[in-house]
N, C-alpha and C. Protein backbone atom coordinates (compact mmCIF):
# COMPACT_ATOMS: atom_id res chain seq x y z
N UNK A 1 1.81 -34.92 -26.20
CA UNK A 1 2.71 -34.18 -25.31
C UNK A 1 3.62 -33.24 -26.11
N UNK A 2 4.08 -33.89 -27.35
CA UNK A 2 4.98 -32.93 -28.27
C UNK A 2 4.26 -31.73 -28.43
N UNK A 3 3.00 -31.32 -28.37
CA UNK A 3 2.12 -30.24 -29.03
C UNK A 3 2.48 -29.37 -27.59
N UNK A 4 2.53 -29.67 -26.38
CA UNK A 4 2.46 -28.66 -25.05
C UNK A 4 3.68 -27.93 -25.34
N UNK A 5 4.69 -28.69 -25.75
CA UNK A 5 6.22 -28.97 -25.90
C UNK A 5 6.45 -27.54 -26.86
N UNK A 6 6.09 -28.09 -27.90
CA UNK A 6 6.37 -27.01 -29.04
C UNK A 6 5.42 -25.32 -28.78
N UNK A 7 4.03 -25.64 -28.19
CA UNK A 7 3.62 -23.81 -27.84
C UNK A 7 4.11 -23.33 -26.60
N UNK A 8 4.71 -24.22 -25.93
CA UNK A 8 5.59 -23.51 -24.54
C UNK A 8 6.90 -22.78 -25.14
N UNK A 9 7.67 -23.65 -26.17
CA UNK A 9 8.80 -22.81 -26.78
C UNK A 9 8.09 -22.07 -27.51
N UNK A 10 7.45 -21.82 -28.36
CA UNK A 10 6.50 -20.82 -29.04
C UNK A 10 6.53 -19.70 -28.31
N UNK A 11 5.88 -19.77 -27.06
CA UNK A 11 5.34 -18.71 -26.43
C UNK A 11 6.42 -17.92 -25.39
N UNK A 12 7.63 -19.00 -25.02
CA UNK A 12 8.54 -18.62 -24.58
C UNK A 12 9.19 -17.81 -25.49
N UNK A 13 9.69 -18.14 -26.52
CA UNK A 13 10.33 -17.49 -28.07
C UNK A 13 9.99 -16.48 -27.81
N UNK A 14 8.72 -16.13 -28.22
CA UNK A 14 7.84 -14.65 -28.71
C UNK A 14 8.00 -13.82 -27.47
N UNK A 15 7.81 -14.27 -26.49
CA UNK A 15 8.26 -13.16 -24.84
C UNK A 15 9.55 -12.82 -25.04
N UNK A 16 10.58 -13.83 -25.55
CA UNK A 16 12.24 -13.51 -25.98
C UNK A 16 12.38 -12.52 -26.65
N UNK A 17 11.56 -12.79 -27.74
CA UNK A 17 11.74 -12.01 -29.01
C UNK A 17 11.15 -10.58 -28.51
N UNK A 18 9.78 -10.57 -27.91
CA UNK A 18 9.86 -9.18 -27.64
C UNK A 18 10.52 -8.83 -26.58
N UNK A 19 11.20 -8.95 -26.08
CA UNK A 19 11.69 -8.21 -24.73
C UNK A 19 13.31 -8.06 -25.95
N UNK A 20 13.79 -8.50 -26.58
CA UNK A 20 14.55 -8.14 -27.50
C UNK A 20 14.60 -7.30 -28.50
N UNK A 21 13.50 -6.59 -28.97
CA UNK A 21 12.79 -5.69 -29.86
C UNK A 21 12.10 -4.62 -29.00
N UNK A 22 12.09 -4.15 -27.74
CA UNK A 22 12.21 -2.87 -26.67
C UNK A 22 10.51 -3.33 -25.71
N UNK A 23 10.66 -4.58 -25.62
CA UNK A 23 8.78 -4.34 -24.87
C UNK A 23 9.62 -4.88 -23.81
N UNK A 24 8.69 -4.44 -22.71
CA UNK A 24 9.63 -4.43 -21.31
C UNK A 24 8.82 -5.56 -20.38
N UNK A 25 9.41 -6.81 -20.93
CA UNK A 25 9.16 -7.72 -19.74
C UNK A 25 10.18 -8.57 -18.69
N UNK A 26 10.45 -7.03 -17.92
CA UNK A 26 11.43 -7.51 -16.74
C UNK A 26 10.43 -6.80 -15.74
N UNK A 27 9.30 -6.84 -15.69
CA UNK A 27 8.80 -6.51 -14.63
C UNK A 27 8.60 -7.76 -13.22
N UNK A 28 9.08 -7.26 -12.33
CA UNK A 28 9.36 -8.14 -11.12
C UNK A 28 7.62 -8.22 -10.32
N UNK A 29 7.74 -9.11 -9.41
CA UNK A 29 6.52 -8.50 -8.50
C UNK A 29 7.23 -8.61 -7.05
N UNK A 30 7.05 -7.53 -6.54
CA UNK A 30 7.53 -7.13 -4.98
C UNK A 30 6.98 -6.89 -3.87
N UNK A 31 7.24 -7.94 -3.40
CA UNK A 31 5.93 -8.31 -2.04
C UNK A 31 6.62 -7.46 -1.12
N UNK A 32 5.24 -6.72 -0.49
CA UNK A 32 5.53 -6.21 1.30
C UNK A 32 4.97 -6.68 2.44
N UNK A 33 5.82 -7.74 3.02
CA UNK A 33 5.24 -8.42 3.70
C UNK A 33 4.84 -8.02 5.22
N UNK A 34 3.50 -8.21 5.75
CA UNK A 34 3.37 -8.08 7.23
C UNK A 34 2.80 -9.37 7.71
N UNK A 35 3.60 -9.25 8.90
CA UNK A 35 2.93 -10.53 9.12
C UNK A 35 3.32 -10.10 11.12
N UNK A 36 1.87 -10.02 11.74
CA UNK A 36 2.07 -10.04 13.35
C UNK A 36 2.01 -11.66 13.98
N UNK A 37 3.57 -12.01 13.76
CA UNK A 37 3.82 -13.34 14.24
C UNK A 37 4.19 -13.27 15.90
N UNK A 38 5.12 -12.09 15.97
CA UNK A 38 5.53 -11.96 17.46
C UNK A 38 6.29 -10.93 17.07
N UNK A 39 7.10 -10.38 18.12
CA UNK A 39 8.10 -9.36 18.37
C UNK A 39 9.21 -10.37 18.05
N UNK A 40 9.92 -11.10 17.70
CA UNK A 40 10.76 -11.67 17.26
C UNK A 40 11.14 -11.56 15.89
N UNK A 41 9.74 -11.64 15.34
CA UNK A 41 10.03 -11.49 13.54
C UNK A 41 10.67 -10.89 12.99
N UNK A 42 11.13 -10.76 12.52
CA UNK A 42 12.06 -9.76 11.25
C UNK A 42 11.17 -9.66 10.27
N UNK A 43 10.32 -8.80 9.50
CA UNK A 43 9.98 -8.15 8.92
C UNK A 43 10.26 -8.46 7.50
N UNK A 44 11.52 -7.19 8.15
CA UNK A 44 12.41 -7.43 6.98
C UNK A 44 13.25 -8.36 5.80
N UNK A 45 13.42 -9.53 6.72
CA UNK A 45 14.01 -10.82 5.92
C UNK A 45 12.57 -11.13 5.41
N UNK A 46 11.56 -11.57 5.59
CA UNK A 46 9.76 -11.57 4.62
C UNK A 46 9.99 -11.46 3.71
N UNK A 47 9.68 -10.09 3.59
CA UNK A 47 9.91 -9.27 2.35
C UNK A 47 10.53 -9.55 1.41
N UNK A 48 12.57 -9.14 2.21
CA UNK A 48 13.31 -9.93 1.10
C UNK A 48 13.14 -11.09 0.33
N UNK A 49 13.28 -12.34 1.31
CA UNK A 49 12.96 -13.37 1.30
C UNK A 49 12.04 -13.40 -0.64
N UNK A 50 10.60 -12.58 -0.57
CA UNK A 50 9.77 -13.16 -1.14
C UNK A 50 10.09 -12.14 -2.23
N UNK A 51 10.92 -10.99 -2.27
CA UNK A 51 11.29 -9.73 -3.46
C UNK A 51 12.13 -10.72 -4.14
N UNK A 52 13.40 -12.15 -3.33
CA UNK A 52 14.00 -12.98 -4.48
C UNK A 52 13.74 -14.08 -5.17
N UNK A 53 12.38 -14.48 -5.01
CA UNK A 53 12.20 -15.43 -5.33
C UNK A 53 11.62 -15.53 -6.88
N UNK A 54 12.52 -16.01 -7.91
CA UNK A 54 12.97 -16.38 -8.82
C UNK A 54 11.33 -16.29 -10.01
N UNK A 55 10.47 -16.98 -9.20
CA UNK A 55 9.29 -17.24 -10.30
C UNK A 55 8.21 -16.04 -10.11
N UNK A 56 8.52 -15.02 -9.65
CA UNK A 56 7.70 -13.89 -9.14
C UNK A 56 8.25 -12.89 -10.39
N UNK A 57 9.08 -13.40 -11.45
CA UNK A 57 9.70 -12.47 -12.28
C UNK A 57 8.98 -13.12 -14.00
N UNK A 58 8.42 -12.05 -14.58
CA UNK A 58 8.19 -12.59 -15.50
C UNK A 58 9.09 -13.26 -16.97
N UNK A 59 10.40 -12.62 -16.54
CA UNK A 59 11.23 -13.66 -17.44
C UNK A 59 11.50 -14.37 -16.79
N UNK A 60 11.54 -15.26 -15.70
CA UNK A 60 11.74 -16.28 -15.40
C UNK A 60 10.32 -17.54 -16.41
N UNK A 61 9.66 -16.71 -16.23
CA UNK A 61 8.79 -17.56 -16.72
C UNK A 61 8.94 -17.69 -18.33
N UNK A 62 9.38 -16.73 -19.05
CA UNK A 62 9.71 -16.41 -20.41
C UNK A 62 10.62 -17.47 -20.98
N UNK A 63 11.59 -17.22 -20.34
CA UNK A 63 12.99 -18.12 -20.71
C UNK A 63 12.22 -19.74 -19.31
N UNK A 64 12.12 -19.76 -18.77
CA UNK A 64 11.91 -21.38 -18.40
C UNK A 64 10.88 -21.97 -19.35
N UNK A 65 9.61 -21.17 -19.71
CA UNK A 65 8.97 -21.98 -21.02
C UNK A 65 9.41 -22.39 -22.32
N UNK A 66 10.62 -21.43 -22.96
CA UNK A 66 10.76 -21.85 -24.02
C UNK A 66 12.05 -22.80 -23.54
N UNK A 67 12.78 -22.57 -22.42
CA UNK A 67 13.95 -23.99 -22.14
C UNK A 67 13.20 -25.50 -21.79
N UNK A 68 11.70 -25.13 -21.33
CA UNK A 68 10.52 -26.38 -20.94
C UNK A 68 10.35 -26.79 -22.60
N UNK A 69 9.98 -26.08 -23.54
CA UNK A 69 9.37 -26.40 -24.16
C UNK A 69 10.64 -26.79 -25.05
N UNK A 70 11.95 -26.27 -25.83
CA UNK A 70 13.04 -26.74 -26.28
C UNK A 70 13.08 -27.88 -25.58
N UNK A 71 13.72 -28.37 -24.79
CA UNK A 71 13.99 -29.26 -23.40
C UNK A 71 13.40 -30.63 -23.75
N UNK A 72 11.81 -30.39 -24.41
CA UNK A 72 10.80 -31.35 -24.33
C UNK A 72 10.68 -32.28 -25.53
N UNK A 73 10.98 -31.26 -26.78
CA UNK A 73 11.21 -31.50 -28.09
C UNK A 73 11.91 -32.23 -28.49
N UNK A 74 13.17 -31.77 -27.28
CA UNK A 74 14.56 -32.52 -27.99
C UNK A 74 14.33 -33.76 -27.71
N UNK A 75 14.44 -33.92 -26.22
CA UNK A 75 14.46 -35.02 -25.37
C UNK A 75 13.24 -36.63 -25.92
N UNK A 76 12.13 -35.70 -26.89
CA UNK A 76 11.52 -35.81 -27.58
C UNK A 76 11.72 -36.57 -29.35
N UNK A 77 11.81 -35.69 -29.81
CA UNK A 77 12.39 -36.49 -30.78
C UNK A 77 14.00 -36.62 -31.28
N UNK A 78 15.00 -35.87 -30.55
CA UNK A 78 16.53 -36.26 -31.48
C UNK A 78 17.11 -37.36 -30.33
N UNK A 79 16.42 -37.37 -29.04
CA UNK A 79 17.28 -38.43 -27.95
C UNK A 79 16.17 -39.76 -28.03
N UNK A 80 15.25 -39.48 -28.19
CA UNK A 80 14.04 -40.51 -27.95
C UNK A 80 14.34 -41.32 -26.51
N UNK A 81 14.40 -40.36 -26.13
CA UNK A 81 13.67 -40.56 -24.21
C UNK A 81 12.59 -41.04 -24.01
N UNK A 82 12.67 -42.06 -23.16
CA UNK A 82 11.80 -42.84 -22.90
C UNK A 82 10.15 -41.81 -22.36
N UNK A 83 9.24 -41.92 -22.70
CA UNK A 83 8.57 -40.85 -22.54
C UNK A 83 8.30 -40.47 -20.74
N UNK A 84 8.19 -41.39 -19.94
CA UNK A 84 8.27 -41.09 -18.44
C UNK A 84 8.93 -40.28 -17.81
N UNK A 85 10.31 -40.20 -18.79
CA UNK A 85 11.52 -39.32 -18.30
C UNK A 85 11.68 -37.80 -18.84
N UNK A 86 10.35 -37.68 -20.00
CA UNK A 86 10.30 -36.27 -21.00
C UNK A 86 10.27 -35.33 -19.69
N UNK A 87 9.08 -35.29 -19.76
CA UNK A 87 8.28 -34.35 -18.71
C UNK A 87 8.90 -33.91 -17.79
N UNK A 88 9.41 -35.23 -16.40
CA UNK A 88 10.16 -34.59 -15.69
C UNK A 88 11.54 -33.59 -15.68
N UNK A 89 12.21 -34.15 -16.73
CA UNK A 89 13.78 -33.68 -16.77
C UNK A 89 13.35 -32.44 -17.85
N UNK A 90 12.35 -31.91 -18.69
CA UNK A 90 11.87 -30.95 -19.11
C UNK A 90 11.77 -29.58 -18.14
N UNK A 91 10.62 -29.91 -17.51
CA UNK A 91 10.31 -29.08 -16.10
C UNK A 91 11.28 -28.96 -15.60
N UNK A 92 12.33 -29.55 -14.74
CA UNK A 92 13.75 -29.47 -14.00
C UNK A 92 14.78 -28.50 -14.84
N UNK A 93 14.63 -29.01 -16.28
CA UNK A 93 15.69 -27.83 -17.05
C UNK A 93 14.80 -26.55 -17.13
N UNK A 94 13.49 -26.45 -17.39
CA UNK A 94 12.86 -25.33 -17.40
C UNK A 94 12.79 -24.21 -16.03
N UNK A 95 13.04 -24.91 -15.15
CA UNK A 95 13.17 -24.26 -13.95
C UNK A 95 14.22 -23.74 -13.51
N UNK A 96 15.41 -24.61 -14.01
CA UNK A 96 16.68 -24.46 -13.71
C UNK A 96 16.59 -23.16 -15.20
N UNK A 97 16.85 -23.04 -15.48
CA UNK A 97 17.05 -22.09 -16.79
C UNK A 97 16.50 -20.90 -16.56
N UNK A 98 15.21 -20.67 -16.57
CA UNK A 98 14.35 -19.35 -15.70
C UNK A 98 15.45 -19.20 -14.90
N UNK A 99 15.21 -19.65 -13.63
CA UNK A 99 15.93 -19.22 -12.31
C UNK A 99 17.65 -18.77 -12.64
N UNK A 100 18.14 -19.62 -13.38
CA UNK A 100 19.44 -19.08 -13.90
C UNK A 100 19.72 -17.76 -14.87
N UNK A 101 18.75 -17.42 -15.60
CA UNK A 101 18.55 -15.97 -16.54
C UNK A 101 17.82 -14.69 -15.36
N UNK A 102 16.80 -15.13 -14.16
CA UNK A 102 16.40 -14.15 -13.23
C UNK A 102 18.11 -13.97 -12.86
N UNK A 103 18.65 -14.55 -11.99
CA UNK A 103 19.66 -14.69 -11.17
C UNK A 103 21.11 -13.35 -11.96
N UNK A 104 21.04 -13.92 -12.87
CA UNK A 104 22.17 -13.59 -13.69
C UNK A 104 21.77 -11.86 -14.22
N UNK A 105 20.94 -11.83 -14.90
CA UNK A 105 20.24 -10.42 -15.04
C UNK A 105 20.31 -9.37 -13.88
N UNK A 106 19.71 -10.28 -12.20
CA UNK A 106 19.58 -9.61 -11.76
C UNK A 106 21.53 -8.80 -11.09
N UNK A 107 21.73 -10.07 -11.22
CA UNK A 107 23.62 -9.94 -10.89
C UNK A 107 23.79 -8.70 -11.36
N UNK A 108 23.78 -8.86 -13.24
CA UNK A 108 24.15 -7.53 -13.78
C UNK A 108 23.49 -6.50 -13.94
N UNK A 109 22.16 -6.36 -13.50
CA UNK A 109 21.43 -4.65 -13.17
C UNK A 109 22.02 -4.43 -11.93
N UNK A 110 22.68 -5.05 -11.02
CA UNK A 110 23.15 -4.45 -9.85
C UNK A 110 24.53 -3.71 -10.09
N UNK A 111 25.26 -4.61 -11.11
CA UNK A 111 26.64 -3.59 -11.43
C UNK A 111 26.89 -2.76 -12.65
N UNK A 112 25.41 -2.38 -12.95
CA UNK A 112 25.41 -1.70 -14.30
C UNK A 112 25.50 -0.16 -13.85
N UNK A 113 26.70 0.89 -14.76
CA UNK A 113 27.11 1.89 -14.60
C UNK A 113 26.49 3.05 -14.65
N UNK A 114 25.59 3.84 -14.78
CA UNK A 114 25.13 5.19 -15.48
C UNK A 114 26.45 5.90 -15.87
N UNK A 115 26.47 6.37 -17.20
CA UNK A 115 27.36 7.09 -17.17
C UNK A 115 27.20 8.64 -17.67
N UNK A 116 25.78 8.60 -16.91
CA UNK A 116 25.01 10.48 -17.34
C UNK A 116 25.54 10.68 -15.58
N UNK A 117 25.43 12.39 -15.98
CA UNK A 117 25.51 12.95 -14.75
C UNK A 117 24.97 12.83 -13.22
N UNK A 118 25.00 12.38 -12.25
CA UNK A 118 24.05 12.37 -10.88
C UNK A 118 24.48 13.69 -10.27
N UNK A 119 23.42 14.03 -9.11
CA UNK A 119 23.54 14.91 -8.66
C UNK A 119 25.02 15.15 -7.71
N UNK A 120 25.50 13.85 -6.97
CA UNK A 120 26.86 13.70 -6.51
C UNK A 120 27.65 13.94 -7.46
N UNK A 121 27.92 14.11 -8.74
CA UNK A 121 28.56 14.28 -9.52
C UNK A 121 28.84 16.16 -9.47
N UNK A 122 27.71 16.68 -9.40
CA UNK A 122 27.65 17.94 -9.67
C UNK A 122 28.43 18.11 -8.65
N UNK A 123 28.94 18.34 -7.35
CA UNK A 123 29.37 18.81 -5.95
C UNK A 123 30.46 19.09 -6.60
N UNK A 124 30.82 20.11 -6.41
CA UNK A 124 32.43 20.12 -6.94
C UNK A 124 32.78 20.65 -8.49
N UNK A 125 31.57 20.58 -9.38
CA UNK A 125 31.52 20.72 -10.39
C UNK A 125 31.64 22.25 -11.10
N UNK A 126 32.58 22.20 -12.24
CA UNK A 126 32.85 23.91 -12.30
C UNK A 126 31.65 24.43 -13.56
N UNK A 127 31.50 25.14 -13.27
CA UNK A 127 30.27 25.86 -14.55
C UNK A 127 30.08 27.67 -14.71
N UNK A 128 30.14 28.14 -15.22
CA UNK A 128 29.84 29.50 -15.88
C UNK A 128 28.55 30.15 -15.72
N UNK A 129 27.92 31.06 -15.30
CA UNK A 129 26.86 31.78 -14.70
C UNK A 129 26.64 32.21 -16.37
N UNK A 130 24.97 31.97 -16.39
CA UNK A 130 24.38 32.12 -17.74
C UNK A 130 23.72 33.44 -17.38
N UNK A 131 22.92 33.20 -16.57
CA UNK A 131 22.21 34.59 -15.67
C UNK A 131 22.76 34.95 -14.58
N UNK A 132 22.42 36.02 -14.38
CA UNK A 132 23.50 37.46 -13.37
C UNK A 132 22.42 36.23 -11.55
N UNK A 133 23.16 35.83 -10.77
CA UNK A 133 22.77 36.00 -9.44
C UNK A 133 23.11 37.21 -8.94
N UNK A 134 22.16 37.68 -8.37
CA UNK A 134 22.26 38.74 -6.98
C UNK A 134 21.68 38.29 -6.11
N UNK A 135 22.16 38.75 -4.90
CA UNK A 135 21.83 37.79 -3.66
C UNK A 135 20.93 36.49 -3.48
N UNK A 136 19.87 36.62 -2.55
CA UNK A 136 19.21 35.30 -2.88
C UNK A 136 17.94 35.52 -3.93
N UNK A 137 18.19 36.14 -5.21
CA UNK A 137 17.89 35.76 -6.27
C UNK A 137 18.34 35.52 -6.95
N UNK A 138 17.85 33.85 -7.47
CA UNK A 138 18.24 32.67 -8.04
C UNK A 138 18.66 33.20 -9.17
N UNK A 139 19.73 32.64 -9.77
CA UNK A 139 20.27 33.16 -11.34
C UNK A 139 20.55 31.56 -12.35
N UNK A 140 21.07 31.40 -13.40
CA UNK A 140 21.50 30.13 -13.76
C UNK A 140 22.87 29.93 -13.81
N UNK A 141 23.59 28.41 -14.10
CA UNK A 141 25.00 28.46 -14.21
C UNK A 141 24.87 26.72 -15.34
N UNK A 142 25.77 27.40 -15.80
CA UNK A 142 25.82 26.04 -16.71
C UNK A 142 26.85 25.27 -16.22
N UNK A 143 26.83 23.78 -16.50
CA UNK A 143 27.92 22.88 -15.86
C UNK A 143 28.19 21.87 -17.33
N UNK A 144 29.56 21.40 -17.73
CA UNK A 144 29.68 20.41 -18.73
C UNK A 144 30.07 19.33 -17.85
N UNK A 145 29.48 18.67 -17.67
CA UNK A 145 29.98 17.38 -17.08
C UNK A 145 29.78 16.00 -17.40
N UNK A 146 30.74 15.26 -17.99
CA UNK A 146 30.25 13.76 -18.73
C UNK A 146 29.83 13.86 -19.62
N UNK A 147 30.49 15.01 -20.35
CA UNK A 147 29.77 15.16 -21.95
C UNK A 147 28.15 15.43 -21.86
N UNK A 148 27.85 16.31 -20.72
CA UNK A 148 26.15 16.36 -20.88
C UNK A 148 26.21 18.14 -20.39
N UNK A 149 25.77 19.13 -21.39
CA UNK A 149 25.50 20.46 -20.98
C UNK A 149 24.32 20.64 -19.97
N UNK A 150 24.68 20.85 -18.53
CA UNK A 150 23.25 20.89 -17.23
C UNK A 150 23.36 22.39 -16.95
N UNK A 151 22.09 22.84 -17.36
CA UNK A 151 21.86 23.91 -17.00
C UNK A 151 20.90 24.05 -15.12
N UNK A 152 21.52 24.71 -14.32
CA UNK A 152 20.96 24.54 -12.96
C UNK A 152 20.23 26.22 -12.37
N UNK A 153 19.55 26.02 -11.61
CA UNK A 153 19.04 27.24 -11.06
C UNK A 153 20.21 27.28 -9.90
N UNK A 154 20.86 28.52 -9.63
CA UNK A 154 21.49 28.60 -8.61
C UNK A 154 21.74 30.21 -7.80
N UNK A 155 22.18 29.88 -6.31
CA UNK A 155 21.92 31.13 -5.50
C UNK A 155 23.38 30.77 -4.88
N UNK A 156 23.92 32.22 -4.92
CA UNK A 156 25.49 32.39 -4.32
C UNK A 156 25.72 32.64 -2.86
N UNK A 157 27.12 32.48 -2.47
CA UNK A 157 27.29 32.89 -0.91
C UNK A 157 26.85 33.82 -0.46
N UNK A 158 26.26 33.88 0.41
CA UNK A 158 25.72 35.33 1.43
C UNK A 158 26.54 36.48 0.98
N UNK A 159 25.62 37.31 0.28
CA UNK A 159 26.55 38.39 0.01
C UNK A 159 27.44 38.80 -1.08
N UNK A 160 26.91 37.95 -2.10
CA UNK A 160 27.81 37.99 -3.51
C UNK A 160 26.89 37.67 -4.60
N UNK A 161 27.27 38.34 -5.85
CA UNK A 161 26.77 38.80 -6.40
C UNK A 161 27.22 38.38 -7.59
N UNK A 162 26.62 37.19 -8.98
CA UNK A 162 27.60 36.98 -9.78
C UNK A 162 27.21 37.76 -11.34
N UNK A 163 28.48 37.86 -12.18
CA UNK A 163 27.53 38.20 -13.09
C UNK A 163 27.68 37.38 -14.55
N UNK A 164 27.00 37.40 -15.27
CA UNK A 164 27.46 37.02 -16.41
C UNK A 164 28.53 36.40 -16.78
N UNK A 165 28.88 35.09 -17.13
CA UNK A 165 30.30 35.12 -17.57
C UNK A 165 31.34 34.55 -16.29
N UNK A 166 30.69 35.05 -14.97
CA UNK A 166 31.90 34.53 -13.82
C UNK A 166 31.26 32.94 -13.79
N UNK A 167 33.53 32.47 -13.31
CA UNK A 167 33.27 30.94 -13.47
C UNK A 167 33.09 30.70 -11.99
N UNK A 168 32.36 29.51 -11.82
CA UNK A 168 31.76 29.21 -10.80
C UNK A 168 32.06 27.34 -9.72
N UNK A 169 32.19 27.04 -8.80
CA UNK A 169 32.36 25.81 -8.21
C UNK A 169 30.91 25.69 -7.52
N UNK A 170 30.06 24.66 -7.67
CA UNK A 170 29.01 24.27 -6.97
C UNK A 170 29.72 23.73 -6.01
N UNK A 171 28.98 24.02 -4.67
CA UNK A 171 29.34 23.67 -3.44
C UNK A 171 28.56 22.68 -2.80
N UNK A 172 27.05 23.09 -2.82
CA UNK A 172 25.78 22.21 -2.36
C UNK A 172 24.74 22.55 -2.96
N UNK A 173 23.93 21.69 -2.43
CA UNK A 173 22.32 21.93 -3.04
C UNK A 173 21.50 22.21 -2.02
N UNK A 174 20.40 23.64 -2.07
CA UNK A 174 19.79 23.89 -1.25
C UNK A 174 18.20 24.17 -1.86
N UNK A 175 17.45 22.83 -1.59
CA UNK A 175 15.80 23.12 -2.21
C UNK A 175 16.56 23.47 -3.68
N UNK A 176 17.04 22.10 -4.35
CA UNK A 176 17.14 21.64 -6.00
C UNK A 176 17.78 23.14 -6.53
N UNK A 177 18.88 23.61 -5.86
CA UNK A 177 19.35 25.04 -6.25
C UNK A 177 20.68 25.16 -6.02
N UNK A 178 21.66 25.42 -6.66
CA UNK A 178 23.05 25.21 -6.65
C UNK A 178 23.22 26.25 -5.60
N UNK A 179 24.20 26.04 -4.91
CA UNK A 179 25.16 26.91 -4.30
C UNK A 179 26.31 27.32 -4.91
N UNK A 180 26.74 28.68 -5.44
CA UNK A 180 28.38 28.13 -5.48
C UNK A 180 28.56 29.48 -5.25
């Protein structure tokens, strides 16, 4: 049993280790569920339902093997647990552990910041005409915003004409094209 013990942390480790060294195993799997049960169903809760469930994530499985396989070792040889009791309370921490690293990860990709430019960012945003607009031909305008130089294609108010050099307020976006 020690041998399952030790290549589950093995293999858990090495998924650690690479997803720590840039290989990307946070890939989820995301069910779309249909199901014609009745006009009652919700759909929608399905879906959810089966987009949270914990072992559909491959670090769950990453981190619960090597906490199965740590878990097993210990309990194994530094507690000398009666062996009936390895296995189970192994699996239970291995599950509990996965599900606690999905959970927690997923907590913090939900309140993680960008702090590059979005397009809501631009609204409002002041920038300098690189190329001359005349009417509705498109000209450029540069914007500094968040420490990032965005260069945009943009077309002016009905009837105006910018040139070179004039400073500018983006107003909206019309077909990926500044207004200002």
């Amino acid at each position: 049993m020690i041998t399952i013990f030790v290549v589950c942390a093995l293999v858990g480790g090495i998924l650690i280790l690479l997803s720590l060294l840039g290989a990307d195993h946070s890939a989820d799997v995301h069910a779309d569920a249909h199901f014609e049960l009745g006009h009652d169903t919700d759909h929608d809760a399905i879906g959810s339902f089966l987009n949270h469930l914990p072992f559909l994530s491959v670090r769950f499985w990453a981190y619960g093997l090597a906490a199965f396989g740590l878990a097993g070792i210990m309990l194994t040889t530094v507690a000398k647990a009666p062996p009936g009791t390895v296995l189970p309370t192994a699996i239970v921490f291995g599950l509990i552990c996965g599900t606690l690293v999905v959970w927690a990860l997923r907590a913090l990709s939900k309140g993680m910041v960008s702090t590059g430019a979005s397009l809501g960012d631009l609204m409002g945003a002041e920038g300098t005409v690189t190329v001359a607009v005349r009417g509705e031909v498109p000209g450029r305008i540069r914007c500094n915003l968040k420490g990032e130089i965005i260069d945009l294609l943009a077309i002016p108010e009905p009837g105006q004409t910018l040139e070179i050099g004039t400073s500018v307020i983006v107003t909206t976006f019309e077909n990926d094209r500044a207004r200002v």
